[in-house]
Protein backbone atom coordinates (compact mmCIF):
# COMPACT_ATOMS: atom_id res chain seq x y z
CA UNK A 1 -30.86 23.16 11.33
CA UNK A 2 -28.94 26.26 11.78
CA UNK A 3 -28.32 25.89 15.42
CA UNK A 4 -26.66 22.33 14.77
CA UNK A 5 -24.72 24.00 11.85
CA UNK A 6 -23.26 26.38 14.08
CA UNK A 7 -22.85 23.52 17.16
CA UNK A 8 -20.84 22.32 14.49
CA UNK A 9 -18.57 24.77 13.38
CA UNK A 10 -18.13 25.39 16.75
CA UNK A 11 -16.70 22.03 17.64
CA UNK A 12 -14.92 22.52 14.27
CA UNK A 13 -12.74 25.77 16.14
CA UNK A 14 -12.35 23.61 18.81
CA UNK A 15 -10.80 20.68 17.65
CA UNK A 16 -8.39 22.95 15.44
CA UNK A 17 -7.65 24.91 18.25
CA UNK A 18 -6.59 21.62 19.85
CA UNK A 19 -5.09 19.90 17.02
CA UNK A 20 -1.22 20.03 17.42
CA UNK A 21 0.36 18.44 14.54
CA UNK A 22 -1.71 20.62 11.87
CA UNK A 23 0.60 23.24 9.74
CA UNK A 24 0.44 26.54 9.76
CA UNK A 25 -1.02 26.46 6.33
CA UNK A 26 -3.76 23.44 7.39
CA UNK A 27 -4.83 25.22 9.89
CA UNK A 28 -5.39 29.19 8.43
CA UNK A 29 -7.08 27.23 5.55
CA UNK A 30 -9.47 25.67 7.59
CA UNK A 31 -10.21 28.66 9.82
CA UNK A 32 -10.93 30.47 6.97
CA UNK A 33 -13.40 27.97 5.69
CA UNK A 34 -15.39 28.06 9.09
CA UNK A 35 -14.98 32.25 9.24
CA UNK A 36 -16.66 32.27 5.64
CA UNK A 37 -19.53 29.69 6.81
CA UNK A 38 -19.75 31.65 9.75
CA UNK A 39 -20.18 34.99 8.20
CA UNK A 40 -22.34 33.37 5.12
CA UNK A 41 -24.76 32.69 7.82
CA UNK A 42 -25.40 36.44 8.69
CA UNK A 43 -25.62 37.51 5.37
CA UNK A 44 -28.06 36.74 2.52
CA UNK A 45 -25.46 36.73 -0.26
CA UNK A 46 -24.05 33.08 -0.22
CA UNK A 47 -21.17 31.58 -2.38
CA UNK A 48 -22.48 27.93 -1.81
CA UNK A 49 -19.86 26.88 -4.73
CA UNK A 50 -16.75 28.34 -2.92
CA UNK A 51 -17.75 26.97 0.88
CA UNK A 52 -18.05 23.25 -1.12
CA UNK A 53 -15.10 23.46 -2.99
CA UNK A 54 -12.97 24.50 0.28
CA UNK A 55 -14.56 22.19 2.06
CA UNK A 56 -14.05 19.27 0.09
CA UNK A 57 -10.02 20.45 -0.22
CA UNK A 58 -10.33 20.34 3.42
CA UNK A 59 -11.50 17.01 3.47
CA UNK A 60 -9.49 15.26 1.07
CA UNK A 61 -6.44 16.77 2.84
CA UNK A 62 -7.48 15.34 6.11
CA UNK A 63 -9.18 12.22 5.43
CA UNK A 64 -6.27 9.92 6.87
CA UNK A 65 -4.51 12.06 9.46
CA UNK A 66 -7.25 13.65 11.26
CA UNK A 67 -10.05 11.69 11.24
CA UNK A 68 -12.42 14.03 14.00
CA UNK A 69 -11.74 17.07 11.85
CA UNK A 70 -13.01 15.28 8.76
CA UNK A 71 -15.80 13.95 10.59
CA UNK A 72 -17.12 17.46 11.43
CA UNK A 73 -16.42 18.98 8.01
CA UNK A 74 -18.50 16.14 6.41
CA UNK A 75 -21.59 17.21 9.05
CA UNK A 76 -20.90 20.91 8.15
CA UNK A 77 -21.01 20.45 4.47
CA UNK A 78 -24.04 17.83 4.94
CA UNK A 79 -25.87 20.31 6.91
CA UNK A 80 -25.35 22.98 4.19
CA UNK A 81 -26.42 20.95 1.47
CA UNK A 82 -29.75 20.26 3.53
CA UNK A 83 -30.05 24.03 4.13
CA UNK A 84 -29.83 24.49 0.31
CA UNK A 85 -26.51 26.54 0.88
């Protein structure tokens, strides 16, 4: 499960990395979501509260206009519910 998690954020940094209209804002918020998954991984002290609550801001702000980035934030945050994160 962790190997598809981190499949996932990868193609997460990808798609912002190619996602052109996104503001500056959009985009640093996001890319700190994925940095604090990322490094939440690697470390036994996880705030599963904060990665939800970014990640459903995330969401809601991209539901309509980017509908891959949503897409992969709803398998991130599905995959860290299943992992009990």
């Amino acid at each position: 499960m962790r190997q598809t998690l981190e499949q996932t954020l990868n193609e997460l940094h990808d798609q912002l990395a190619g996602a052109q209209d996104l503001d500056e804002a959009q985009r640093t918020r996001l890319r700190q979501a994925v940095q604090e998954i990322q490094q939440t991984l690697d470390d036994s002290k996880v705030s599963s509260a904060s990665l939800a609550t970014q990640l459903k801001q995330a969401v809601a702000q991209f539901e309509q206009s980017h509908p891959a980035l949503t897409n992969s934030i709803g398998r991130i945050a599905d995959l860290l519910a299943q992992m009990g994160i």
